[in-house]
Protein backbone atom coordinates (compact mmCIF):
# COMPACT_ATOMS: atom_id res chain seq x y z
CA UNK A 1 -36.00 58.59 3.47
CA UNK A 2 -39.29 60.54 2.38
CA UNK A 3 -42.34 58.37 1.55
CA UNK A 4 -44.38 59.25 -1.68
CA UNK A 5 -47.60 59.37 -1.62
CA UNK A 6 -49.40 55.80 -2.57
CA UNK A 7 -50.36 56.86 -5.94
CA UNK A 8 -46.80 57.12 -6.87
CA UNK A 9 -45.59 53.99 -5.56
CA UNK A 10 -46.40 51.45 -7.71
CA UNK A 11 -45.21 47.52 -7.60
CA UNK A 12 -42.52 46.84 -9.71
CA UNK A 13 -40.76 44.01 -9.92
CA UNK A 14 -37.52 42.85 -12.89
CA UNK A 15 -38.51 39.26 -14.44
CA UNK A 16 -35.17 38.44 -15.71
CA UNK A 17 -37.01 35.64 -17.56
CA UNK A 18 -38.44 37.83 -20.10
CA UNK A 19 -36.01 39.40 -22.70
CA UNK A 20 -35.47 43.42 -21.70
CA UNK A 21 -36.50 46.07 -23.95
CA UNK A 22 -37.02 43.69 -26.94
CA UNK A 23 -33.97 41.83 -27.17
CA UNK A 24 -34.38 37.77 -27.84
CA UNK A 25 -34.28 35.45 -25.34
CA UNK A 26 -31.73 33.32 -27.27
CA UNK A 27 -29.65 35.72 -27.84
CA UNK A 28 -28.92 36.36 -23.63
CA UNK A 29 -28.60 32.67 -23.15
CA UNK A 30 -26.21 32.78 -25.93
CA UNK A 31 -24.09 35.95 -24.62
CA UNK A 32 -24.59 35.20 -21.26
CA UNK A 33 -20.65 33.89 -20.57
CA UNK A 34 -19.30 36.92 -23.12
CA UNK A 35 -18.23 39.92 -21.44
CA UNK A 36 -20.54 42.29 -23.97
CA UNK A 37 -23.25 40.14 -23.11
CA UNK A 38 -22.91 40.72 -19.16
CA UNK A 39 -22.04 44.60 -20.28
CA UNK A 40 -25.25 44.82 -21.81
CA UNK A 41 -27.47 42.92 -19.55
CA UNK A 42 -25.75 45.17 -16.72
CA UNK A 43 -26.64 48.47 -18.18
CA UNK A 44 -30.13 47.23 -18.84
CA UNK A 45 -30.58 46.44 -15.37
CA UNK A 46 -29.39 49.84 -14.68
CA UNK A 47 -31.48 51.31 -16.83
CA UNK A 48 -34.92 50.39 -15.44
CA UNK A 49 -33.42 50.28 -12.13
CA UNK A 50 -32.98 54.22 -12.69
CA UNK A 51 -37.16 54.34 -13.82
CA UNK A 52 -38.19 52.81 -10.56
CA UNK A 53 -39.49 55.13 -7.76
CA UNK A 54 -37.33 55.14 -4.95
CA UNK A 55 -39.96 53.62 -2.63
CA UNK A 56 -39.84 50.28 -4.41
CA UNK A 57 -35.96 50.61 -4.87
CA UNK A 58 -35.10 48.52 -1.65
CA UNK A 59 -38.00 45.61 -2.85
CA UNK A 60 -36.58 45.32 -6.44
CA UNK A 61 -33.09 45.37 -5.16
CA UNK A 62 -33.87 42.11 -2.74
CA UNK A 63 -35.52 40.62 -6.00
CA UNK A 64 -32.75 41.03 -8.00
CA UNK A 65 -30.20 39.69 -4.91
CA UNK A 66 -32.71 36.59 -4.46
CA UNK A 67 -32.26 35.34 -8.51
CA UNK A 68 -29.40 35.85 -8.45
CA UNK A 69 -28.38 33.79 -4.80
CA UNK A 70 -30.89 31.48 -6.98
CA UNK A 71 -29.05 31.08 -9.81
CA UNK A 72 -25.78 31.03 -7.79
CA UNK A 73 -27.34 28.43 -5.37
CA UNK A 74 -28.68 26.71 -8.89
CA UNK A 75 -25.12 26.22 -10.72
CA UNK A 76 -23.91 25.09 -7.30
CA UNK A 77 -26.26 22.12 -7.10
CA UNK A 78 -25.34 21.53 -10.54
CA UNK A 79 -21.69 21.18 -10.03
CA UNK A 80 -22.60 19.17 -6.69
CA UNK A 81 -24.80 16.52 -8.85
CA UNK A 82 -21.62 16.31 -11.22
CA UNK A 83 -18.83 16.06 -8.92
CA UNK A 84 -20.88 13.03 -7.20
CA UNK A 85 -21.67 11.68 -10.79
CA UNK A 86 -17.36 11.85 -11.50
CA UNK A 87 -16.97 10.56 -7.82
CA UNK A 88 -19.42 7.40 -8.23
CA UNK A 89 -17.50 6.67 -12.12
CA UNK A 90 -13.97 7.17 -10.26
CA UNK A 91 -15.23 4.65 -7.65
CA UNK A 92 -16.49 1.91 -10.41
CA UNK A 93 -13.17 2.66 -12.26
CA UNK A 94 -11.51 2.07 -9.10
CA UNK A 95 -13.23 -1.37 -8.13
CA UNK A 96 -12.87 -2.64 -11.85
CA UNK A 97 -8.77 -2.09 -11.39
CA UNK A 98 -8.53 -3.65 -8.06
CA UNK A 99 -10.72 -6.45 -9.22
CA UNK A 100 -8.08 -6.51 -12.30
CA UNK A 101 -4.97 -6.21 -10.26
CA UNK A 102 -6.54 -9.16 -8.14
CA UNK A 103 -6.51 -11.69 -10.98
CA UNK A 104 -2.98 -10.52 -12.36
CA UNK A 105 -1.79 -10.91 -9.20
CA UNK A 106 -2.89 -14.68 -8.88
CA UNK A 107 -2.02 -14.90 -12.70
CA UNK A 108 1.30 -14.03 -11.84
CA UNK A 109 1.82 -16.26 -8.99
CA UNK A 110 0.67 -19.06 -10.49
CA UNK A 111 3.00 -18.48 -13.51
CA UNK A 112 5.63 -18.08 -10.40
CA UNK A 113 4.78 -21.50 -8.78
CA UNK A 114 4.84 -22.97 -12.59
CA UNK A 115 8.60 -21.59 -13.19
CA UNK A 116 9.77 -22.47 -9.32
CA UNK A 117 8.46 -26.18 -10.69
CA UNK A 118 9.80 -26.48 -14.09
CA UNK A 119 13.30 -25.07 -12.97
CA UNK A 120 13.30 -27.81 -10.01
CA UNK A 121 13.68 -25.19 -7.32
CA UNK A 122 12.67 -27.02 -3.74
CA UNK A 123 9.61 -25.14 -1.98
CA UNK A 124 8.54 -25.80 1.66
CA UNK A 125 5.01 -25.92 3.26
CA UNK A 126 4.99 -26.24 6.46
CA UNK A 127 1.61 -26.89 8.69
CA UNK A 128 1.42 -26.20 12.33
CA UNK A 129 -0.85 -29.18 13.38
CA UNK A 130 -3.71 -27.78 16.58
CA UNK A 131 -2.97 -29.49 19.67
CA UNK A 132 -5.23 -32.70 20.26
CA UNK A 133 -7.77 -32.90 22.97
CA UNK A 134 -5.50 -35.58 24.73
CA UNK A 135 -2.76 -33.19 24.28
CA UNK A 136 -4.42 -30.15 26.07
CA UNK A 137 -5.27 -32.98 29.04
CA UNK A 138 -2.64 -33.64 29.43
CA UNK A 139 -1.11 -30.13 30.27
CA UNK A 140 0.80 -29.32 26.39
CA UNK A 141 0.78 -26.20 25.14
CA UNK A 142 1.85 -24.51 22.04
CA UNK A 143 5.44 -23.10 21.82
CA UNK A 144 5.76 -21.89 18.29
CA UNK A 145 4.47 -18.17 17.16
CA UNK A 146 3.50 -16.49 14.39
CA UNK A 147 4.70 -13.42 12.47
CA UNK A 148 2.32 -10.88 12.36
CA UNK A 149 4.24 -8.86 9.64
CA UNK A 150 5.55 -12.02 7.64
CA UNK A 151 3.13 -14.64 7.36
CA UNK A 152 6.23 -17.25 6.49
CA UNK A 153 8.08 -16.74 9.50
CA UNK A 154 7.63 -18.79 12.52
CA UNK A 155 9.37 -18.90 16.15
CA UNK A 156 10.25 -21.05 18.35
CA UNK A 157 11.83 -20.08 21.96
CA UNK A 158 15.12 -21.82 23.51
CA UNK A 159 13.75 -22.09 26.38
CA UNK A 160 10.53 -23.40 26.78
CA UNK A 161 8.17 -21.47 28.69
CA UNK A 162 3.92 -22.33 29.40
CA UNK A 163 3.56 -18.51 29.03
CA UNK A 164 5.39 -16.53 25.96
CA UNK A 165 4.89 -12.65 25.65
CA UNK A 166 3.96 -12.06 22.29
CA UNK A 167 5.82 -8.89 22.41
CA UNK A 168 8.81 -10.38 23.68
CA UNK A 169 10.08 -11.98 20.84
CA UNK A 170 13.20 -11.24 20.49
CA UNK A 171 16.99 -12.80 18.43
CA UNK A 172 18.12 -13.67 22.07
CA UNK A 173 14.94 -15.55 22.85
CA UNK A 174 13.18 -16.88 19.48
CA UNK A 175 14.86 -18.95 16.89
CA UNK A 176 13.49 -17.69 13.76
CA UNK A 177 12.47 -20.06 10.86
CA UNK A 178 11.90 -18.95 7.22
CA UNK A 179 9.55 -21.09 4.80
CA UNK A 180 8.00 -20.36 1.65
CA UNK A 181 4.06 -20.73 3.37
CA UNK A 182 3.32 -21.08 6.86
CA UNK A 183 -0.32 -22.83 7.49
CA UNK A 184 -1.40 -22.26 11.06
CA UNK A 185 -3.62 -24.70 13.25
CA UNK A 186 -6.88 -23.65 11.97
CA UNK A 187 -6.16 -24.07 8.46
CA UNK A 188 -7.66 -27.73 7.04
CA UNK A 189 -5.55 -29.89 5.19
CA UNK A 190 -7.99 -29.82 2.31
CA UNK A 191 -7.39 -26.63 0.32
């Protein structure tokens, strides 16, 4: 590529903020989306790209490739901040239902527990007293255990053993007892 001589290179640069050739401001922002709008703007560009000496071609071209990574980079961040504004409501929304679906759920239970009474049906607690200090002393131990999964099921071996496998529970070795709460050891008796 020939230089030109400095007197005919001259700095020119596009300022896409000012309105080309006379035409409004207002009138790009409002045609900017329509496809005459971006026709027109185009061959504008094209126009005065055409009037500038080849010497500042490659420096106007990186201008106009800069706004418009800019703008690009602009409505980006834009959809970023409003994506995390619709992710923070969705999370409030969330927390109010779960809060919601919280009380129903001990609405309905209670409702339950109120129908179980009033229809006479028989409900059993059962509480699964610690072992007292005397009791550990004296060499006891605890032979019932837990459901993990079902927190109303309880076990009990037949055969006693000091040492039980939790993972070894099995219809051969446990005797399986169904009630409609379980309260271990560590829960008081005042609830």
């Amino acid at each position: 590529m020939s230089q030109l001589p400095s007197s005919a290179q001259s700095n020119i640069s596009i300022d896409f903020n000012d309105p080309p050739i006379g035409l409004e401001q207002s009138w790009l922002e409002e045609n900017r989306d329509s496809r005459e709008g971006h026709t027109l703007l185009k061959s504008l560009i094209i126009d005065q790209i055409n009037q500038i000496p080849v010497a500042n071609f490659n420096l106007v071209l990186q201008q106009c490739r800069n706004r418009t990574s800019d703008g690009v980079s602009c409505h980006l961040s834009q959809q970023i901040e409003l994506y995390k504004q619709e992710i923070d409501k969705l999370i409030q929304e969330n927390q109010r239902v779960s809060k919601q679906l919280h009380k129903e759920m001990k609405l309905r239970q209670q409702y339950f527990n109120e129908l179980q009474l009033l229809k006479g049906a028989i409900r059993i607690f059962v509480r699964v007293r610690p072992l007292l200090t005397h009791e550990i002393q004296q060499g006891d131990f605890t032979v019932l255990r837990f459901s993990k999964t079902n927190p109303q099921t309880l076990f009990l071996p037949k055969v006693l053993q000091e040492t039980q496998p939790e993972d070894k529970i099995t219809k051969q070795s446990h005797r399986q007892f169904q009630f409609d709460k379980v309260l271990g050891p560590n829960v008081h008796q005042k609830m």
